[in-house]
PDB file of N, CA and C in Angstrom:
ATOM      1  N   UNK A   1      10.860  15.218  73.209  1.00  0.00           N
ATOM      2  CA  UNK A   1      10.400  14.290  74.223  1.00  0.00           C
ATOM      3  C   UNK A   1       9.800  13.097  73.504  1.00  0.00           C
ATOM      4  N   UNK A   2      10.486  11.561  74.028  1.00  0.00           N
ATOM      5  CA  UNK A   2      10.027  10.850  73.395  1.00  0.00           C
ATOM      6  C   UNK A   2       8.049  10.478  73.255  1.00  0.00           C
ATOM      7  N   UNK A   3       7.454  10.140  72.340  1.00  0.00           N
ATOM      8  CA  UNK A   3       6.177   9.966  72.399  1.00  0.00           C
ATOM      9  C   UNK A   3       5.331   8.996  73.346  1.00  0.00           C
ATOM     10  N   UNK A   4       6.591   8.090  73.921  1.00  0.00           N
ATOM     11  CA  UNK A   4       5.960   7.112  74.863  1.00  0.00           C
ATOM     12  C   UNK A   4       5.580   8.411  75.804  1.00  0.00           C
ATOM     13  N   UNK A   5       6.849   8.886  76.776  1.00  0.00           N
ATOM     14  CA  UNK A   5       6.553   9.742  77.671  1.00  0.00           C
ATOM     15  C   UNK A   5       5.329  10.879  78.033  1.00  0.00           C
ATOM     16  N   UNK A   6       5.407  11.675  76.554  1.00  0.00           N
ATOM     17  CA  UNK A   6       4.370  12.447  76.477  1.00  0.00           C
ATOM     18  C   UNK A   6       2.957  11.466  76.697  1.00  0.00           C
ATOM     19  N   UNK A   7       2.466  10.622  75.656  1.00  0.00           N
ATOM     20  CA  UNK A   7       1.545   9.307  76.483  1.00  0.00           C
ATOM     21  C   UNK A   7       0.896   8.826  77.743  1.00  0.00           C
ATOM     22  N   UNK A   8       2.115   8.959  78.493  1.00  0.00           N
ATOM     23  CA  UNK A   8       2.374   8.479  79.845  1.00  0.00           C
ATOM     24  C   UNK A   8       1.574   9.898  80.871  1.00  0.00           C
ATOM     25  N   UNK A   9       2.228  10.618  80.017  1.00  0.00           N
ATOM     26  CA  UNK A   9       1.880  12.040  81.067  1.00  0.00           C
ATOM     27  C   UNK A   9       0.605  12.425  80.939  1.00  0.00           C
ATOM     28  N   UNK A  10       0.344  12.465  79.732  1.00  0.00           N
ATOM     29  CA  UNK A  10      -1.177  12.739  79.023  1.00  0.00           C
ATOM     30  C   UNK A  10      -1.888  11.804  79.773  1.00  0.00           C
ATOM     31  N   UNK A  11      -1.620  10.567  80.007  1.00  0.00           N
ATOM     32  CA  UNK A  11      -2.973   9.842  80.353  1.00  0.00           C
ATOM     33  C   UNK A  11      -2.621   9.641  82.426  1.00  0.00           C
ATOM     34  N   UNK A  12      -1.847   9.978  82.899  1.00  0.00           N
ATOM     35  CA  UNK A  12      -1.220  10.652  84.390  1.00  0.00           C
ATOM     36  C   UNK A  12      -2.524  12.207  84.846  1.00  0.00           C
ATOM     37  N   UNK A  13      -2.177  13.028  84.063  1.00  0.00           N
ATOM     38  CA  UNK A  13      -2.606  14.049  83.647  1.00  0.00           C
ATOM     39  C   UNK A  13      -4.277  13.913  83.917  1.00  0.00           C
ATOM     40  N   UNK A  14      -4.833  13.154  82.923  1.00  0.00           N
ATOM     41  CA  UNK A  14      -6.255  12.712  82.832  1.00  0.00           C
ATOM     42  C   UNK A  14      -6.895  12.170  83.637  1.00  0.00           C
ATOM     43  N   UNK A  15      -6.059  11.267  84.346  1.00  0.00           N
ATOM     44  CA  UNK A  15      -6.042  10.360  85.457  1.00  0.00           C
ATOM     45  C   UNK A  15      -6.749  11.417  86.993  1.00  0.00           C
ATOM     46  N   UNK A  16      -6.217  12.386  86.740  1.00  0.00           N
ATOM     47  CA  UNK A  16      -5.866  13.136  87.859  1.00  0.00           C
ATOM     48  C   UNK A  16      -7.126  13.805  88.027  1.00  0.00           C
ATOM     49  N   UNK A  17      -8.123  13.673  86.932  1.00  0.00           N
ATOM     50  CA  UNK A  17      -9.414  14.668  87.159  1.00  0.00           C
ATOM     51  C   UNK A  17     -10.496  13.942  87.733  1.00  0.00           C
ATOM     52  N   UNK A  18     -11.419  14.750  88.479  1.00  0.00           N
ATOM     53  CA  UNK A  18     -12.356  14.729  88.436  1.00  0.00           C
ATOM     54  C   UNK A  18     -13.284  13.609  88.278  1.00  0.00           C
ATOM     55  N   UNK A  19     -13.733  12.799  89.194  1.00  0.00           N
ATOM     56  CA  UNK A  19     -14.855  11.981  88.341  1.00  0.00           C
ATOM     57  C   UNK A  19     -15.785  12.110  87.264  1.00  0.00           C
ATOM     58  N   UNK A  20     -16.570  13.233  87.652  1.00  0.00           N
ATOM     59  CA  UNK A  20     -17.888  13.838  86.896  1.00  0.00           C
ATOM     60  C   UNK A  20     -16.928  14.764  85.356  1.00  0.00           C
ATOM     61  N   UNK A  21     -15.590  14.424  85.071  1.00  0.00           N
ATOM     62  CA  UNK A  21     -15.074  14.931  84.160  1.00  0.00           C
ATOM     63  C   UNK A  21     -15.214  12.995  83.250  1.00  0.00           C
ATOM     64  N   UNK A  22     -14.964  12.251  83.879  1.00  0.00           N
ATOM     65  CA  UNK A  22     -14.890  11.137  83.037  1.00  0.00           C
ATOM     66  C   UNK A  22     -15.180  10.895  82.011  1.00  0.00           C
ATOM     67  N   UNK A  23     -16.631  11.332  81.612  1.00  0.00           N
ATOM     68  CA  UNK A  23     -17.120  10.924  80.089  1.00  0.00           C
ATOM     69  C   UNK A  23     -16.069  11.568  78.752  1.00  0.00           C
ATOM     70  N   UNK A  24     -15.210  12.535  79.579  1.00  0.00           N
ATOM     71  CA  UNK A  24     -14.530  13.411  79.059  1.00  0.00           C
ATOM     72  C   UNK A  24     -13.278  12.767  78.711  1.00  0.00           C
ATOM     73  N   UNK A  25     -12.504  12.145  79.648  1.00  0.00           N
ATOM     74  CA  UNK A  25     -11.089  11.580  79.645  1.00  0.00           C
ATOM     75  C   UNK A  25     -10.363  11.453  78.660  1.00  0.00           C
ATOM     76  N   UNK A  26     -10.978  10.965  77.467  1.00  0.00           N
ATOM     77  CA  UNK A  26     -10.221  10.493  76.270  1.00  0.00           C
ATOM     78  C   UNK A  26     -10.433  11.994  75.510  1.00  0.00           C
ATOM     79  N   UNK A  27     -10.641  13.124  75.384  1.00  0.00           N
ATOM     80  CA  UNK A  27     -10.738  14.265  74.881  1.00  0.00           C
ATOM     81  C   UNK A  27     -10.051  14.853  75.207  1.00  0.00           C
ATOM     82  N   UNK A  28     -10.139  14.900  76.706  1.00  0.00           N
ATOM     83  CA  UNK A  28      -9.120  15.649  77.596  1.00  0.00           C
ATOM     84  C   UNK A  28      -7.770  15.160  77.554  1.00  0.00           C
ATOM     85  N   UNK A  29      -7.380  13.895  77.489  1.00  0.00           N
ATOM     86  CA  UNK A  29      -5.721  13.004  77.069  1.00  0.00           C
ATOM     87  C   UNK A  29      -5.879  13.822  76.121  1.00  0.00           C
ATOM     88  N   UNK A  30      -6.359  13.781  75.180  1.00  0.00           N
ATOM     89  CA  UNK A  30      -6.086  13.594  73.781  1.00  0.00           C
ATOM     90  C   UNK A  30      -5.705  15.250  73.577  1.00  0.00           C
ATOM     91  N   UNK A  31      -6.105  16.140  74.179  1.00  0.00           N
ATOM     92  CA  UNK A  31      -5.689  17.550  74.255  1.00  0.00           C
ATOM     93  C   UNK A  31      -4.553  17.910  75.102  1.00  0.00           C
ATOM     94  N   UNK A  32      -4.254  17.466  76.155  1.00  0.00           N
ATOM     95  CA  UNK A  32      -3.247  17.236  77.410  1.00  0.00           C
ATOM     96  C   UNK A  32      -1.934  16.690  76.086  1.00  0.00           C
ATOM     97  N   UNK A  33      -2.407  15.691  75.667  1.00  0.00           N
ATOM     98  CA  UNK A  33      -1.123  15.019  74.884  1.00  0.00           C
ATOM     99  C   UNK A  33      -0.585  16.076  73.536  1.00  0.00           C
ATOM    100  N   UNK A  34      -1.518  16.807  72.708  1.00  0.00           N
ATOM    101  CA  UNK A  34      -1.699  18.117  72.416  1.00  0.00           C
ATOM    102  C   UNK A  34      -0.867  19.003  72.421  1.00  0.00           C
ATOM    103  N   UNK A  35      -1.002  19.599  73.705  1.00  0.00           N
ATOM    104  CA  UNK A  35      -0.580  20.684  74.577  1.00  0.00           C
ATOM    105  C   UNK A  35       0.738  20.175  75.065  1.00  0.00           C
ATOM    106  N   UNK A  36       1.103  18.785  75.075  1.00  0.00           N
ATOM    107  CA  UNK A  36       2.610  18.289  75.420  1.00  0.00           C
ATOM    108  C   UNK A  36       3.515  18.497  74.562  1.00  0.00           C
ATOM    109  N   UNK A  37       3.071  18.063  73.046  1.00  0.00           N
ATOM    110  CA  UNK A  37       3.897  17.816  72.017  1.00  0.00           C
ATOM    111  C   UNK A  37       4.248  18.877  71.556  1.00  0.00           C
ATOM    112  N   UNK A  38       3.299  19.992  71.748  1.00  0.00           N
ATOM    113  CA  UNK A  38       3.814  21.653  71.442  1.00  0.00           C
ATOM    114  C   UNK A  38       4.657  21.951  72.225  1.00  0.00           C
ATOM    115  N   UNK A  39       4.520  22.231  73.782  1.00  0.00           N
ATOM    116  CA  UNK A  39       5.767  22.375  74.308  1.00  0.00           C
ATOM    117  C   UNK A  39       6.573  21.838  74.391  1.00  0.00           C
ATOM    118  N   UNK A  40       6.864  20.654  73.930  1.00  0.00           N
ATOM    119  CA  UNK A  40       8.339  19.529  73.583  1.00  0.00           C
ATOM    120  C   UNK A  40       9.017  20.161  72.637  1.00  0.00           C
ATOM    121  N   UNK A  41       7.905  20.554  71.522  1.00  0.00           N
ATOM    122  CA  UNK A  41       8.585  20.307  69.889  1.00  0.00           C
ATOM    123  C   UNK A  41       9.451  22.158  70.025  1.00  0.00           C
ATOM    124  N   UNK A  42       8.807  22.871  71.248  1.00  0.00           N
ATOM    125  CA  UNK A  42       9.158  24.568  71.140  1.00  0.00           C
ATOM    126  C   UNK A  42      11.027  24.510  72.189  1.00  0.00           C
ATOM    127  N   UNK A  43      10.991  23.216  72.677  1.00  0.00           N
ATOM    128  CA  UNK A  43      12.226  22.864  73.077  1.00  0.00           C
ATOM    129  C   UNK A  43      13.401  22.132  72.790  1.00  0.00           C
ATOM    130  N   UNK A  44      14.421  22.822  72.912  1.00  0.00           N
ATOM    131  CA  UNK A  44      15.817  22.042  71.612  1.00  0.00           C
ATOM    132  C   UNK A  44      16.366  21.210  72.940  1.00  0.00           C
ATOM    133  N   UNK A  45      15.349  19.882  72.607  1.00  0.00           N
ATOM    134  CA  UNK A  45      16.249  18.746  73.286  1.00  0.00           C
ATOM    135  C   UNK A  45      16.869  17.610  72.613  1.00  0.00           C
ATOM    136  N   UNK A  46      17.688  17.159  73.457  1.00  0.00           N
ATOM    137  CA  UNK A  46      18.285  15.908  72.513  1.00  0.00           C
ATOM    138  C   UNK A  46      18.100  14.261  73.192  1.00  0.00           C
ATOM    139  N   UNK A  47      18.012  13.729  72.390  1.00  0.00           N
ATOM    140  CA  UNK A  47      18.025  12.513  72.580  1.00  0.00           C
ATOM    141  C   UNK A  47      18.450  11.640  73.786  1.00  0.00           C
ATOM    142  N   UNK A  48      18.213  10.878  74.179  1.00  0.00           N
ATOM    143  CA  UNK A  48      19.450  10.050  75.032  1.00  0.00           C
ATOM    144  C   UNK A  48      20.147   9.320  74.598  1.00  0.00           C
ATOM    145  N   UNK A  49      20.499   9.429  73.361  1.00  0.00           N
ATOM    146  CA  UNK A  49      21.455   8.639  72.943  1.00  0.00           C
ATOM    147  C   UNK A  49      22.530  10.081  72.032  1.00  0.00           C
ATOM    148  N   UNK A  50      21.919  10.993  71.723  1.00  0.00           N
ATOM    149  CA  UNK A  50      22.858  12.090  70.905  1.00  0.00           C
ATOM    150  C   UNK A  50      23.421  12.862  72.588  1.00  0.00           C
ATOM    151  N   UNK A  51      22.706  12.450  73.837  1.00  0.00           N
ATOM    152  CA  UNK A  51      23.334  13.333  74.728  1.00  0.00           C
ATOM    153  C   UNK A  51      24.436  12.347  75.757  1.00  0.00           C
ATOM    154  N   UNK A  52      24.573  11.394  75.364  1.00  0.00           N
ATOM    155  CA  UNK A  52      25.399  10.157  76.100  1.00  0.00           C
ATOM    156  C   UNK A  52      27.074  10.170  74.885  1.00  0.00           C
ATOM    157  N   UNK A  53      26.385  10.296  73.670  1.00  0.00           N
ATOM    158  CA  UNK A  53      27.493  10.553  72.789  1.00  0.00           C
ATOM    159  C   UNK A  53      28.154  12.065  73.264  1.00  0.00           C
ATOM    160  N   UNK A  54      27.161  13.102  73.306  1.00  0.00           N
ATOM    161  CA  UNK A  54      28.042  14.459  73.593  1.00  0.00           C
ATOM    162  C   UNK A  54      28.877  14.085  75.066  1.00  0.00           C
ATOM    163  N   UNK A  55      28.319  13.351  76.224  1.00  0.00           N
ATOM    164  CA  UNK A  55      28.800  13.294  77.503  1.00  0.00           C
ATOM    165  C   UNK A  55      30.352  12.771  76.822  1.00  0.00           C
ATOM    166  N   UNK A  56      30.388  12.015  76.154  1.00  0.00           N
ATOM    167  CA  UNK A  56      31.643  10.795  75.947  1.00  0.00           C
ATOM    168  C   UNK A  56      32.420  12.062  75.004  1.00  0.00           C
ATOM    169  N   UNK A  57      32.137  13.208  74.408  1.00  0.00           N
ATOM    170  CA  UNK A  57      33.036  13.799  73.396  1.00  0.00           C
ATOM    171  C   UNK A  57      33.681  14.498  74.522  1.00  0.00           C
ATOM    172  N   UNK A  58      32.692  15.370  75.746  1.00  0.00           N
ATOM    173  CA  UNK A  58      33.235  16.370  76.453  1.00  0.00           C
ATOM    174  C   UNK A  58      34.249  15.985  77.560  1.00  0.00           C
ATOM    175  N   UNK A  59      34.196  14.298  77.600  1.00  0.00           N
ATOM    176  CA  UNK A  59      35.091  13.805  78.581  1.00  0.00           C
ATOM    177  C   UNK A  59      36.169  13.549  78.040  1.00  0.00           C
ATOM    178  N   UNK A  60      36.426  12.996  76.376  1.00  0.00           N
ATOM    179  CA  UNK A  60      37.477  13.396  75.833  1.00  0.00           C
ATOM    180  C   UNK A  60      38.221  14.383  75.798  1.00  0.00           C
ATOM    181  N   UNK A  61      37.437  15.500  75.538  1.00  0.00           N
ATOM    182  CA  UNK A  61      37.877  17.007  75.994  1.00  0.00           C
ATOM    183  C   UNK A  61      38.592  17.171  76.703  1.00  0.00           C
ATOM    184  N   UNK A  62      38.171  16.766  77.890  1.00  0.00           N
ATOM    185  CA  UNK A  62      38.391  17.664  79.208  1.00  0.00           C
ATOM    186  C   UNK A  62      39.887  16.326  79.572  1.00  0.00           C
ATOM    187  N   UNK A  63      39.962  15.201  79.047  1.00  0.00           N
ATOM    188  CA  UNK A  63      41.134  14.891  78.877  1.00  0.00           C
ATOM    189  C   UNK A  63      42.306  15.663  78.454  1.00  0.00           C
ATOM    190  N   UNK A  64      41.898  15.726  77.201  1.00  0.00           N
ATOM    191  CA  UNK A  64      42.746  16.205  75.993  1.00  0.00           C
ATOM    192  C   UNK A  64      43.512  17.307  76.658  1.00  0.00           C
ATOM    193  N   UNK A  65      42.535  18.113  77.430  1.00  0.00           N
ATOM    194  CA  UNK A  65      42.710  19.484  77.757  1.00  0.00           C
ATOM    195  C   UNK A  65      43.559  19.446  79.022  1.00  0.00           C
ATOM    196  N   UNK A  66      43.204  18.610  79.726  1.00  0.00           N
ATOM    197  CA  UNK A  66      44.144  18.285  81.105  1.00  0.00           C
ATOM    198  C   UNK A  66      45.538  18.001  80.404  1.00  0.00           C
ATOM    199  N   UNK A  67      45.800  17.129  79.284  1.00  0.00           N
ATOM    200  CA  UNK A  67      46.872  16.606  78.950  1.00  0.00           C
ATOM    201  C   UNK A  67      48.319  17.543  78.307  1.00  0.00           C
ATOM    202  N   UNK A  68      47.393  18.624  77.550  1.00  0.00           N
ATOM    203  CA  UNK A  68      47.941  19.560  76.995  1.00  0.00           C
ATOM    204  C   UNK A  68      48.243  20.548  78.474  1.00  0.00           C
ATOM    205  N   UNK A  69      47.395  20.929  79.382  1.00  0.00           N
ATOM    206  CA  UNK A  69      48.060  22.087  80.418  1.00  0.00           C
ATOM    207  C   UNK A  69      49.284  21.409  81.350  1.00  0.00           C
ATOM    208  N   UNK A  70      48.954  20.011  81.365  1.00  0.00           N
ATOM    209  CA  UNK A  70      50.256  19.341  81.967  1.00  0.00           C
ATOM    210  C   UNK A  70      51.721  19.695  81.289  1.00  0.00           C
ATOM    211  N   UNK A  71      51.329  19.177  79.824  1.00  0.00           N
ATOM    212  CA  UNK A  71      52.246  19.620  78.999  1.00  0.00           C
ATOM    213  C   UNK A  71      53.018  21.072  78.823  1.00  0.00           C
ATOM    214  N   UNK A  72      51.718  22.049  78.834  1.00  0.00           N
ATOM    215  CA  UNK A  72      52.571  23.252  78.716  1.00  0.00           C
ATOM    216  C   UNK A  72      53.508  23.617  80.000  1.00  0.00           C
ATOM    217  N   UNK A  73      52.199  23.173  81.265  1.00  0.00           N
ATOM    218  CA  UNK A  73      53.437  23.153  82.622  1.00  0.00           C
ATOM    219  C   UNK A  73      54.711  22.172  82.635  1.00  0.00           C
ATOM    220  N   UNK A  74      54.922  21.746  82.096  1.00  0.00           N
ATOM    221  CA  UNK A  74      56.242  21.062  81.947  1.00  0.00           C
ATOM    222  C   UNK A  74      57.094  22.241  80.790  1.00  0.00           C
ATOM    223  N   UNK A  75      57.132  22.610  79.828  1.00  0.00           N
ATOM    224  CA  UNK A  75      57.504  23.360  78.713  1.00  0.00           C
ATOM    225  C   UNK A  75      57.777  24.637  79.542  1.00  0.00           C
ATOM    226  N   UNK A  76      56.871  25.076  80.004  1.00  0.00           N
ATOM    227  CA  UNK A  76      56.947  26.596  80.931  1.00  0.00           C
ATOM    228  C   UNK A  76      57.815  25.744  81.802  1.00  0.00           C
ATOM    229  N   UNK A  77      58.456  25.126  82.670  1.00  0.00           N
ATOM    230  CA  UNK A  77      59.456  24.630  83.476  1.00  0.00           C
ATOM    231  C   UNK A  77      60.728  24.342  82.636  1.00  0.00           C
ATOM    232  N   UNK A  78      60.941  24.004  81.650  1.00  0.00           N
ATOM    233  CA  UNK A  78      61.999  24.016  81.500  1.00  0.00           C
ATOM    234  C   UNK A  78      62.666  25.121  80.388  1.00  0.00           C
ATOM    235  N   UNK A  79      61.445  26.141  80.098  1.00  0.00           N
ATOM    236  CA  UNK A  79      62.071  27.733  79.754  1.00  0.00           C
ATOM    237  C   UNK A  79      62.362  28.549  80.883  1.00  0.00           C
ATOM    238  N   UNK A  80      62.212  27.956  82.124  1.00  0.00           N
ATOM    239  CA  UNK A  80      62.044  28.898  83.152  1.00  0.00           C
ATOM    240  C   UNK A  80      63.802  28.381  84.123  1.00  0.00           C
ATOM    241  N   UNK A  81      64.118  27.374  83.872  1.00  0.00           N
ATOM    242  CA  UNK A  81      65.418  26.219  84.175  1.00  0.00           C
ATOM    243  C   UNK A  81      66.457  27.237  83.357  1.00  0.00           C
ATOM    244  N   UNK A  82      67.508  27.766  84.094  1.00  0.00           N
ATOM    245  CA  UNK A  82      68.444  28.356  83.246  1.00  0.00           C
ATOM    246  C   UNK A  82      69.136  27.338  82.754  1.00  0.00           C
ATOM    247  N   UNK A  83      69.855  27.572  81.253  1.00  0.00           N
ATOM    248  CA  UNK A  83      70.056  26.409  80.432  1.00  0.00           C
ATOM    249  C   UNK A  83      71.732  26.401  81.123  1.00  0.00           C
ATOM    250  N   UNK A  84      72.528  24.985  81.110  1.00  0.00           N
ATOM    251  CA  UNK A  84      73.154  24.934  81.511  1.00  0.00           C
ATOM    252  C   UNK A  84      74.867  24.821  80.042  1.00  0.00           C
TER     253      UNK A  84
END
């Protein structure tokens, strides 16, 4: 998770307490932001830019893959055509 985000949430987060917690706020971000970066870093995410590249490989794929079953259905049609 990028570090802006975690940031964002951490100080969302802080935002959200308590008045009579105030003197506290910047302790409490600062642990909130903490407690973010551990559960980010315990998760295998990727980028938005390594997951826009995978989107663009799997659509190649799923080309490729359409192109070839067309193909074999044509091949299976004309083993199936008694030869003349």
């Amino acid at each position: 998770m990028e570090a802006l985000h975690i940031d964002e949430l951490a100080r969302r987060f802080a935002a959200g307490l308590p008045g009579a917690l105030g003197a506290l706020k910047g302790e409490v971000e600062s642990n909130f932001r903490a407690v973010l970066q551990g559960a980010a870093g315990k998760l295998d995410l990727a980028s938005r830019s390594e997951f826009e590249v995978q989107s663009r490989v799997l659509e190649r794929a799923r080309e490729r893959i359409a192109a070839l079953e067309a193909r074999i259905s044509e091949l299976e049609a004309r083993v199936a055509r008694p030869q003349s």
